[in-house]
Structure formats: structure tokens, C-alpha cells
Protein backbone atom coordinates (compact mmCIF):
# COMPACT_ATOMS: atom_id res chain seq x y z
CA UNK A 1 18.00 1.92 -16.54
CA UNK A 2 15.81 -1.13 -17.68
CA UNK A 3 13.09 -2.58 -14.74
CA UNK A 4 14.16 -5.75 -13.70
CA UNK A 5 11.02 -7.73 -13.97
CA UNK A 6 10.17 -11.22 -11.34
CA UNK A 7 7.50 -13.41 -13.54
CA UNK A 8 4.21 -14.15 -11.75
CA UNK A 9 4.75 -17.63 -12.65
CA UNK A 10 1.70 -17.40 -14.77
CA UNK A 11 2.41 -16.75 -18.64
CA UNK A 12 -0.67 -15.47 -19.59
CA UNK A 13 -0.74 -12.79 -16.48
CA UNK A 14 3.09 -11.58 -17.36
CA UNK A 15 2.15 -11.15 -21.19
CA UNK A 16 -0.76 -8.78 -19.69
CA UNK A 17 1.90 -7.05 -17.52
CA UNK A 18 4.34 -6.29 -19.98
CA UNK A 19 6.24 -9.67 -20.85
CA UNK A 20 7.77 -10.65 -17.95
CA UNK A 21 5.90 -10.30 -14.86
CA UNK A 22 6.29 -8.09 -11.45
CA UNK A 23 9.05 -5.13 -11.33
CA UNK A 24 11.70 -6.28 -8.93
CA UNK A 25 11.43 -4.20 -5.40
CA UNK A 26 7.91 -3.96 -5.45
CA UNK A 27 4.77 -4.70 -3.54
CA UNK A 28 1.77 -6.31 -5.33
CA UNK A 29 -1.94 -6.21 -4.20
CA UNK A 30 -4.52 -8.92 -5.25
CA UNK A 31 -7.86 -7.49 -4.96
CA UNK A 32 -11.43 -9.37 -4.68
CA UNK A 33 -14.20 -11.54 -3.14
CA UNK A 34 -13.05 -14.36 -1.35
CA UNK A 35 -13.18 -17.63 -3.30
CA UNK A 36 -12.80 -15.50 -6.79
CA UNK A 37 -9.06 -17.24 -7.53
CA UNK A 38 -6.29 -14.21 -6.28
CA UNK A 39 -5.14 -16.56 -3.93
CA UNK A 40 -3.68 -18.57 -6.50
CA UNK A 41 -1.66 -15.85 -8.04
CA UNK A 42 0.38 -16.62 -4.77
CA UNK A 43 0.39 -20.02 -4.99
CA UNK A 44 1.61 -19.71 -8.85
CA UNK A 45 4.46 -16.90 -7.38
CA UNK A 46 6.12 -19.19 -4.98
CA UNK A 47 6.07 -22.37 -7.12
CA UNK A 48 7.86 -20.32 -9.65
CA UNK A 49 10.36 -18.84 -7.32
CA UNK A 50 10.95 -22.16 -5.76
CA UNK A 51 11.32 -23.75 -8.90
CA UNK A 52 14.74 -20.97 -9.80
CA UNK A 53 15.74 -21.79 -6.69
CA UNK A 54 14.41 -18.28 -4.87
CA UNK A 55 13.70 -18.14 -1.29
CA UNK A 56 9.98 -17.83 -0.58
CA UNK A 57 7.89 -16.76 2.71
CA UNK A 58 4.67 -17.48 2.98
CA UNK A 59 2.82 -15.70 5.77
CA UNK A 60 -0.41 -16.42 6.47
CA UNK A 61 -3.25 -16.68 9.26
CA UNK A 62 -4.06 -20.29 7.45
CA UNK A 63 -2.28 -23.52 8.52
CA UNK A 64 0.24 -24.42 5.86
CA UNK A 65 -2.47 -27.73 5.34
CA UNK A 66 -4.97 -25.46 4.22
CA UNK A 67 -2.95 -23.83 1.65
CA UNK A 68 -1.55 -26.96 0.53
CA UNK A 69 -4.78 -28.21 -0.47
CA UNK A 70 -6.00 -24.77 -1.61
CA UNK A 71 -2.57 -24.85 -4.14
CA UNK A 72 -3.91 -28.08 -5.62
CA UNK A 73 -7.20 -27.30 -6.63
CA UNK A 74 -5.66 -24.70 -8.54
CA UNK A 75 -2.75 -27.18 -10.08
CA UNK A 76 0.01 -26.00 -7.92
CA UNK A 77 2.11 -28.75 -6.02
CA UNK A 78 4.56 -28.07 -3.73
CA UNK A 79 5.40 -31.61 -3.08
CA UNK A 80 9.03 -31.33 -4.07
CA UNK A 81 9.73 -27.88 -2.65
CA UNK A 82 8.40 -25.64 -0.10
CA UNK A 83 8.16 -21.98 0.94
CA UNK A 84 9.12 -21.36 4.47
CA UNK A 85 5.89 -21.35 6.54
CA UNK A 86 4.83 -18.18 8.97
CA UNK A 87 1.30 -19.68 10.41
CA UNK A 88 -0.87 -18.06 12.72
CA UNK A 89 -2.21 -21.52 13.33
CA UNK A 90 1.08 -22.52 14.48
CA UNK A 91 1.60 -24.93 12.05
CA UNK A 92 4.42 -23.43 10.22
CA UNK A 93 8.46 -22.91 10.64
CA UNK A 94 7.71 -20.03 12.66
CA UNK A 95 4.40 -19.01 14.23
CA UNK A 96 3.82 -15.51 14.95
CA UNK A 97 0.98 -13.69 16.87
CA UNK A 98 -2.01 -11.65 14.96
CA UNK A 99 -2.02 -9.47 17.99
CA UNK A 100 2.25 -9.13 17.90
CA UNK A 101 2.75 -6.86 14.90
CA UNK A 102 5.82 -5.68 16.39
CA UNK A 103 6.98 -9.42 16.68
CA UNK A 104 5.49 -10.10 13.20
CA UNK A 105 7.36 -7.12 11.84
CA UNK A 106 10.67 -8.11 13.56
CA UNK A 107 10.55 -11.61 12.25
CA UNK A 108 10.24 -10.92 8.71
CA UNK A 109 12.95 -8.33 8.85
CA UNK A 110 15.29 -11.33 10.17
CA UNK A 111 14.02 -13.39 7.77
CA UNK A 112 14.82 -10.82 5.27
CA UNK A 113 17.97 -10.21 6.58
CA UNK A 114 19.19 -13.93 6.83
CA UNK A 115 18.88 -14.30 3.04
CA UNK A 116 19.71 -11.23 1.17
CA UNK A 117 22.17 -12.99 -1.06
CA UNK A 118 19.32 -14.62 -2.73
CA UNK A 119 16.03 -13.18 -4.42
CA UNK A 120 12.81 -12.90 -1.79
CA UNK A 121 9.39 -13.82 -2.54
CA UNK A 122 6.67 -12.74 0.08
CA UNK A 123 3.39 -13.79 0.00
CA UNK A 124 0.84 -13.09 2.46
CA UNK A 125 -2.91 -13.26 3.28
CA UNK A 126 -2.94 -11.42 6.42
CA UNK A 127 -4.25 -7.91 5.90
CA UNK A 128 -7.10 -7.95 6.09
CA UNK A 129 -7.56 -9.97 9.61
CA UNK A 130 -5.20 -6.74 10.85
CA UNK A 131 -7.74 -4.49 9.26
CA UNK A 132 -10.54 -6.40 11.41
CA UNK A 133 -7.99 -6.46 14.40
CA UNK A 134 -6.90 -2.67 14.18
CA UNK A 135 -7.59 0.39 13.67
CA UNK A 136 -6.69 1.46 9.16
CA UNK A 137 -4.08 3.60 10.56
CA UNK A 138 -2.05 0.62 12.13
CA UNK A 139 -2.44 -1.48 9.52
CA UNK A 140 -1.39 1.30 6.58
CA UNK A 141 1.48 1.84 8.64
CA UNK A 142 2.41 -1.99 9.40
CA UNK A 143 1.93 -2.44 5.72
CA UNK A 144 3.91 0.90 5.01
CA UNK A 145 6.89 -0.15 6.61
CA UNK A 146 6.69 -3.73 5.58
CA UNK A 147 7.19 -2.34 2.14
CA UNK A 148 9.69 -0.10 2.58
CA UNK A 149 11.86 -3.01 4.10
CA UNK A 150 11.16 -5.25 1.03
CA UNK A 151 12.13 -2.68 -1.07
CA UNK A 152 16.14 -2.61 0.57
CA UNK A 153 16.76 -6.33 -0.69
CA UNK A 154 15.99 -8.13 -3.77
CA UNK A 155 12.26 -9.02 -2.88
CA UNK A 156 8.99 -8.64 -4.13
CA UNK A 157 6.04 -8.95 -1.65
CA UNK A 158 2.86 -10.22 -3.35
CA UNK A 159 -0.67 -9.75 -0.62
CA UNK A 160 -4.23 -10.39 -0.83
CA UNK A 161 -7.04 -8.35 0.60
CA UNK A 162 -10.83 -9.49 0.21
CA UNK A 163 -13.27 -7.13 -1.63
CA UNK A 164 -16.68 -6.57 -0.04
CA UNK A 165 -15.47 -6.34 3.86
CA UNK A 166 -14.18 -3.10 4.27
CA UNK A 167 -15.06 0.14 3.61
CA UNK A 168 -14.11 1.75 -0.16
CA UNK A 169 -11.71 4.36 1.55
CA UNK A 170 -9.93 1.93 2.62
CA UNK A 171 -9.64 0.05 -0.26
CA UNK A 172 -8.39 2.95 -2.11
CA UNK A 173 -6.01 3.75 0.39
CA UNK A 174 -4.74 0.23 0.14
CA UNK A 175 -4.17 0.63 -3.91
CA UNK A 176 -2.16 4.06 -2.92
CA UNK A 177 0.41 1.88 -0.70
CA UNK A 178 0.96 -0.75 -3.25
CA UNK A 179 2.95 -0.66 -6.50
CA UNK A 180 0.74 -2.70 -8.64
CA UNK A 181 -2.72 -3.67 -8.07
CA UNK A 182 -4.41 -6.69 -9.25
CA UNK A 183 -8.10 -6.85 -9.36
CA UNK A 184 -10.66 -9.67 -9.46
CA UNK A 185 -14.58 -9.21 -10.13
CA UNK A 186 -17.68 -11.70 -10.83
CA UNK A 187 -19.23 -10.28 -13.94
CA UNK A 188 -23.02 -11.34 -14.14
CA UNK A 189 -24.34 -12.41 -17.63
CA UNK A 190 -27.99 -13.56 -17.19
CA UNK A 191 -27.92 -17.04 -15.43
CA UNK A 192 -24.06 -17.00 -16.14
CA UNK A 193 -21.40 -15.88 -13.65
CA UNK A 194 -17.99 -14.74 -15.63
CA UNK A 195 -14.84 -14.00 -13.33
CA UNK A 196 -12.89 -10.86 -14.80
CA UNK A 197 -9.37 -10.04 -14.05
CA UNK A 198 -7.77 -6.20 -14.66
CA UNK A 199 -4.45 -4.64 -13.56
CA UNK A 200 -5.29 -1.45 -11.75
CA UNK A 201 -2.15 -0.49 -11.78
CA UNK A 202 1.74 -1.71 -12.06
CA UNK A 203 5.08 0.27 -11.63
CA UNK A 204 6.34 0.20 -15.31
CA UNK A 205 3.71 -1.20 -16.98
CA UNK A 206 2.18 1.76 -18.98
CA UNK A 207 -2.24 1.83 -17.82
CA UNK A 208 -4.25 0.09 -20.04
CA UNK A 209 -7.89 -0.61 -19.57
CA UNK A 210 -7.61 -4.19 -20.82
CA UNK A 211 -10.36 -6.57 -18.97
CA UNK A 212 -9.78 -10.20 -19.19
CA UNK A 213 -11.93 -13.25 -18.13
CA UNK A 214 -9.98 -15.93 -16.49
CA UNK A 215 -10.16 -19.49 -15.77
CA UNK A 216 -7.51 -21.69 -13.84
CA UNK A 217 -6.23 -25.31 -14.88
CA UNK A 218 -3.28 -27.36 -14.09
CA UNK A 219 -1.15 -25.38 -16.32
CA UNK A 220 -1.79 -22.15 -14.49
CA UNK A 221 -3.99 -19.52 -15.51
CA UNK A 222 -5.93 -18.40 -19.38
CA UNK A 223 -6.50 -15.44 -19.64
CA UNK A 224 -8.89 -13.75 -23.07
CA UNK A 225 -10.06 -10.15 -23.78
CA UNK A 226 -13.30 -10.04 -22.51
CA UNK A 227 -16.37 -7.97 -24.22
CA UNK A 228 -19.44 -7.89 -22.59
């Protein structure tokens, strides 16, 4: 049975993956220091699903503002079309509370629920604030279950955590939850800083230890081999 695959909405990252993008079903980690650019594999995700007419949740301890501005700096503009909003900050659709994850977990499910005829996009920037607000156990199994609920409808959850804050077990135990894993470094060259992007890992996508540098424009994202 062929993989369904959901593109990333970035050309250049769904050549790297294969030709296509994400497998359908799954759950995708973007890994690295904040400011380094994963964020706007999200932004890229939902402007693509929006633009094919998917439905896309964006979760997120960020007032929708914020990411609206963020999007643009990295050419994405969601003036036409919008995800549905989940702020912490209350400035969304639907706010939830950070210290609610039974409330957070029962909202998505709804959310889920309400539109299983079409295909899901999830994006979210919220792990790790629950890793700072809980115990690794909690979160693994808030994220555990979150996963296994996007896996019953036609979804594919795409998440951020930020390098350099938590401990490298948990890290790892993070890549172990996730079905592909997307990672983003600073590479130092002398007085020159190079951003490199690598797939850990990705359901289907045979392991390759390809590195790439990366740079962002109003087009989306280019992506070369990179040699240092």
C-alpha cells in the first residue's frame, strides 16, 4: 500500500523528504534554538493546507498577532485565509489554559471530531512551556495521546520544541514519540554563522545523512547540500 504523503508546503523541504512532503497520519517534530527558522515550517504547513482548502489548527501559547507578524517575516500571509486560532493569550477562537491539559486535550479532540470529513493540519508551539510546567512524564504522555488521536482521522500534527532548554534525555525521548524529526543547527564558520537543516528521521522516507544549509525568502524556503 503506497504512503499517502501531505506536502510541507515548502518544495525544496518535500524534494528532501521524498517528493511530496509529510506521510499522512503522522506527527512531525521541528527541532532547534529559538529564532533558528522551524517556526516557519508551520507557518509554510498551514498556508498550504489553507490554500487546498484543508482545515488547520493552530495552537499556540502566542497571541495569533504575534504569529501573524512572525508568518510575514518569513513571506507567509494569511491575509486571505486563516487557521482556526487556540491562544493561550486568549486571543484566538478558543482559548485554552496551560495549566488545563485535560481541557486542552478535550478541545482538540472536538475539534478533531467536528471536521473529520476534511484533512487536519495541527500545528503547535506548546511543548515545551508543558515541559517547563510539568513533570517529562506528563508531557510524553499528553503528547502520547495527542498523537494517537491524530492518527484516527486524516491529520497530520506538525510541533516545535526549542533546543538548548531541556535536558538531552528528554530530547531524545521526544524524537522516540514523533514520526519524523526535523532538526535545525547554527553551524559556525570563522566570523560566519551558517543555519543547517537535517531530517532525523521520517516514517517512509528511507535515512539519509543529507545536511542542508537553508535560507528563507518570500517564496518559501532554499535549501543546498552543505559541505563544511
Amino acid at each position: 500500500m503506497l504512503t499517502v504523503l501531505v506536502s510541507s508546503g515548502l518544495s525544496s523541504l518535500d524534494s528532501v523528504l521524498g517528493g511530496e512532503g509529510y506521510p499522512e497520519k503522522s506527527a512531525v517534530l521541528a527541532v532547534g534554538a529559538p529564532g533558528v527558522g522551524k517556526e516557519a515550517l508551520g507557518y509554510w504547513f498551514v498556508h498550504a493546507g489553507l490554500t487546498q482548502g484543508d482545515f488547520c489548527l493552530y495552537v499556540t501559547r502566542l497571541s495569533s498577532r504575534e504569529i501573524l507578524k512572525d508568518a510575514k517575516a518569513f513571506g507567509v500571509d494569511y491575509d486571505q485565509k486563516v487557521p482556526q486560532w487556540m491562544s493561550n493569550s486568549g486571543s484566538g477562537q478558543s482559548k485554552f489554559d496551560v495549566n488545563d491539559l485535560s481541557g486542552l486535550s478535550f478541545n482538540i479532540k472536538d475539534i478533531l471530531k467536528k471536521n473529520e470529513t476534511r484533512r487536519i493540519r495541527i500545528v503547535t508551539d506548546m511543548i515545551s512551556t508543558m515541559l517547563m510546567l510539568y513533570p517529562p512524564d506528563t508531557t510524553y504522555r499528553f503528547i502520547s495521546q495527542l498523537i494517537g488521536e491524530v492518527k484516527q482521522h486524516d491529520a497530520v500534527l506538525l510541533a516545535t520544541l526549542e533546543d538548548g532548554m531541556h535536558q538531552p534525555q528528554i530530547i531524545t525521548a521526544m524524537h522516540q514519540l514523533f514520526d519524523g524529526v526535523v532538526e535545525f543547527r547554527i553551524y559556525e564558520e570563522g566570523i560566519r554563522f551558517v543555519p543547517i537543516l537535517r531530517v532525523r528521521k521520517m516514517l517512509g522516507v528511507r535515512p539519509h545523512a543529507g545536511v542542508y544549509s537553508f535560507s528563507f525568502s518570500r517564496n518559501g524556503m532554499e535549501l543546498n547540500a552543505y559541505v563544511k
